[in-house]
Protein backbone atom coordinates (compact mmCIF):
# COMPACT_ATOMS: atom_id res chain seq x y z
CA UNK A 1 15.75 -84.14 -34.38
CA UNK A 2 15.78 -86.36 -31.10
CA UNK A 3 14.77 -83.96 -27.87
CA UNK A 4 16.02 -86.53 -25.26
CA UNK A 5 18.59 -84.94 -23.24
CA UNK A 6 17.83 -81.86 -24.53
CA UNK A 7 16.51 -78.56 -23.26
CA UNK A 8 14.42 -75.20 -24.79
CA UNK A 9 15.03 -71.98 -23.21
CA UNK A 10 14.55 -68.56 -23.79
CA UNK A 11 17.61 -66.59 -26.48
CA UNK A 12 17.84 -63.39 -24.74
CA UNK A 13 21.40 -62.71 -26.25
CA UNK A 14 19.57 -63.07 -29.72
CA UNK A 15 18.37 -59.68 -31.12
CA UNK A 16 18.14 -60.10 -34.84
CA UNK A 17 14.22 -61.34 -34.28
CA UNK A 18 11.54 -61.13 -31.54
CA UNK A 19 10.42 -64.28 -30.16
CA UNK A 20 13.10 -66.17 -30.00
CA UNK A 21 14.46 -69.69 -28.21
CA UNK A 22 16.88 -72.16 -28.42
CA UNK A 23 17.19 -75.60 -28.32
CA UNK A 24 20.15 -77.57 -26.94
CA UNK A 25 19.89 -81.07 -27.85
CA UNK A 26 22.40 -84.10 -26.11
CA UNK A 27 24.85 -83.77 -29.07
CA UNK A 28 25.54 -80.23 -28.02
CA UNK A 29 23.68 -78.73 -31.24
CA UNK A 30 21.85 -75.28 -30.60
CA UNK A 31 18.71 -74.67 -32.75
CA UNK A 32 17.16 -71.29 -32.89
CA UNK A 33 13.43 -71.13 -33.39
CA UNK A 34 10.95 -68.30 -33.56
CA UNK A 35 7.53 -67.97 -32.79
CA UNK A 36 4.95 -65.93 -33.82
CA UNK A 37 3.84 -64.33 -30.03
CA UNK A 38 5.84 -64.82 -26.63
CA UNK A 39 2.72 -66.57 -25.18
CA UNK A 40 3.24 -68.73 -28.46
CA UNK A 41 6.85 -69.10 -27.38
CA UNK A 42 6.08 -69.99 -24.03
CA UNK A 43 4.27 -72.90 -24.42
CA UNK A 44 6.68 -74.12 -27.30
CA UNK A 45 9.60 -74.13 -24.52
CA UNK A 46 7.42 -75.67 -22.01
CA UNK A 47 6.23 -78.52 -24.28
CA UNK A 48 9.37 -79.55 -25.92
CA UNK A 49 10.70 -79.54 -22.57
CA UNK A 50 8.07 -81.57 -20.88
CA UNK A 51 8.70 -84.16 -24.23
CA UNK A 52 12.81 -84.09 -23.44
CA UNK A 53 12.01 -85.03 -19.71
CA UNK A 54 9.72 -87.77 -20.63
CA UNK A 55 12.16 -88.88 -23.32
CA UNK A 56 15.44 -89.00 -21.20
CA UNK A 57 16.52 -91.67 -19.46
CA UNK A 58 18.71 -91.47 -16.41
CA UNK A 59 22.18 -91.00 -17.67
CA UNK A 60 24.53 -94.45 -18.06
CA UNK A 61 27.78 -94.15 -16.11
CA UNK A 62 30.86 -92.53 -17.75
CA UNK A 63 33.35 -95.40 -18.95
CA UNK A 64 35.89 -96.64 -16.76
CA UNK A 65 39.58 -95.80 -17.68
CA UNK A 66 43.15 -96.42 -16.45
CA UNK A 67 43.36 -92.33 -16.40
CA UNK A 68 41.42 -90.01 -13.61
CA UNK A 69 39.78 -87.43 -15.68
CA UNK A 70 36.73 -86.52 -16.26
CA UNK A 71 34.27 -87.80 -19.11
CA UNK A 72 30.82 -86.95 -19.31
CA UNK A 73 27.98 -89.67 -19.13
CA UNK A 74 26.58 -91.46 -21.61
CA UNK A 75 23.38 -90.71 -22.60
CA UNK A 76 20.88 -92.68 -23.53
CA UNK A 77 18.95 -92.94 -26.87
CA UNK A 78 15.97 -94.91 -25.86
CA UNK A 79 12.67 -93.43 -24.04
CA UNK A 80 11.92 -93.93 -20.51
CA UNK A 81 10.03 -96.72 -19.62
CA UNK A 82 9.40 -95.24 -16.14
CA UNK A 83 5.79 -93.18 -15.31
CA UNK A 84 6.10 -89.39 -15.18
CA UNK A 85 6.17 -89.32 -11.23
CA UNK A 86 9.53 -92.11 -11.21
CA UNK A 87 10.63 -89.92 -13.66
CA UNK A 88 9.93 -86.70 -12.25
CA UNK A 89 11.35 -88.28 -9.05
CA UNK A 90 14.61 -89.29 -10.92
CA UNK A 91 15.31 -86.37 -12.43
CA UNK A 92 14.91 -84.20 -9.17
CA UNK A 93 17.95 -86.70 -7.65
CA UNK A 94 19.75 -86.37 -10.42
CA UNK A 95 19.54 -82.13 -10.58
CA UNK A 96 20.31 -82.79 -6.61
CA UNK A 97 23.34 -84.65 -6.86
CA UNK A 98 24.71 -82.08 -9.68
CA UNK A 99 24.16 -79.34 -7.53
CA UNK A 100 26.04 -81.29 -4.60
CA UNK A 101 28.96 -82.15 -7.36
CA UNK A 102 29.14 -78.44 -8.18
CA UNK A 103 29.45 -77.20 -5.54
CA UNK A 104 32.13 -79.84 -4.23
CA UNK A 105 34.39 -78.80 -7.75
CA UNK A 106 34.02 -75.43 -6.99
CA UNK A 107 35.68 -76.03 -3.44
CA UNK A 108 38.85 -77.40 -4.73
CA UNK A 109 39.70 -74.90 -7.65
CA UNK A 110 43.23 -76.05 -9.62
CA UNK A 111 46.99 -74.48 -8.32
CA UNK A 112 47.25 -71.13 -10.34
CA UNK A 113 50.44 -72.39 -11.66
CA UNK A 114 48.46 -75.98 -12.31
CA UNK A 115 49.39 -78.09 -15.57
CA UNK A 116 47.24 -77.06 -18.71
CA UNK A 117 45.79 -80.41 -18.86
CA UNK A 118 44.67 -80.24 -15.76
CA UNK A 119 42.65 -76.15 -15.59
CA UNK A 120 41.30 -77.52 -18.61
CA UNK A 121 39.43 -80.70 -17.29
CA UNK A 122 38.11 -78.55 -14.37
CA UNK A 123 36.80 -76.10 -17.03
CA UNK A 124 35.45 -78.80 -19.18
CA UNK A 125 33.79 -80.63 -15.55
CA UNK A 126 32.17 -76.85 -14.65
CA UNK A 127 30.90 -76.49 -17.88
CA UNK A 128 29.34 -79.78 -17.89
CA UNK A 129 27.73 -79.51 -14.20
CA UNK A 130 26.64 -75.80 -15.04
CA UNK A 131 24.61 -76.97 -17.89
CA UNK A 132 22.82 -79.98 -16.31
C-alpha cells in the first residue's frame, strides 16, 4: 500500500466501530482502520501522515491537450529527495496556491442553463481542489 499522496483522517460518519480512520491514498482508494484507543488512533493518523508528506513529491503538471478542460496532476511515485524543511516549504505553496485556485473557481460558477459537459468539469475541478 504506497502512502504518497495520500492522507489519514479521522471517520466520523463511521459508526459500526469506535476508533476509527480512513485512509485516502493517490489512486482514490479509502481504507478503514481501527485502533485499539483514540490516543492510539491519534498518533496512527499523525504518523502515516507525516510518512505521506515525506513520501510525496510535488505534483508533475497535468498533460497538455488540444481541449480546455480540466485534468488532475500527475502524481508522482518516487520519494522526495528534498529535506523535510524544502518539503515542508513546498507543500505549504502548494496548499497556498490551491486555496488561491479555489477560491478563483468558486468566483466564476457555470450558466444555470450551462452544457452538461461543462457543470460537470467544474464539479469534477471543486472536488479535486476541495480535497487537496
Amino acid at each position: 500500500l504506497g502512502v504518497h499522496h495520500a492522507l489519514a483522517e479521522r471517520a466520523p460518519k463511521y459508526t459500526k466501530r469506535p476508533n476509527v480512520f480512513r485512509l485516502q491514498t493517490a489512486e482514490r482508494r479509502l481504507f478503514l482502520f481501527q485502533a485499539p484507543t483514540p490516543e492510539e488512533m491519534l498518533s496512527w493518523i499523525s504518523r502515516i501522515n507525516l510518512v505521506a508528506a515525506l513520501f510525496s513529491s510535488p505534483p508533475f503538471p497535468a498533460a497538455v491537450g488540444s481541449q480546455r478542460r480540466f485534468v488532475r496532476p500527475i502524481l508522482p511515485t518516487a520519494p522526495s529527495r528534498s529535506p523535510p524543511e524544502e518539503q515542508l516549504r513546498c507543500h505549504e505553496q502548494w496548499l497556498e496556491q490551491v486555496g488561491q485556485e479555489l477560491l478563483e473557481h468558486q468566483r466564476h460558477l457555470p450558466e444555470g442553463r450551462g452544457r452538461a459537459r461543462d457543470l460537470d468539469e467544474y464539479r469534477v475541478k471543486k472536488e479535486f481542489l476541495l480535497e487537496e
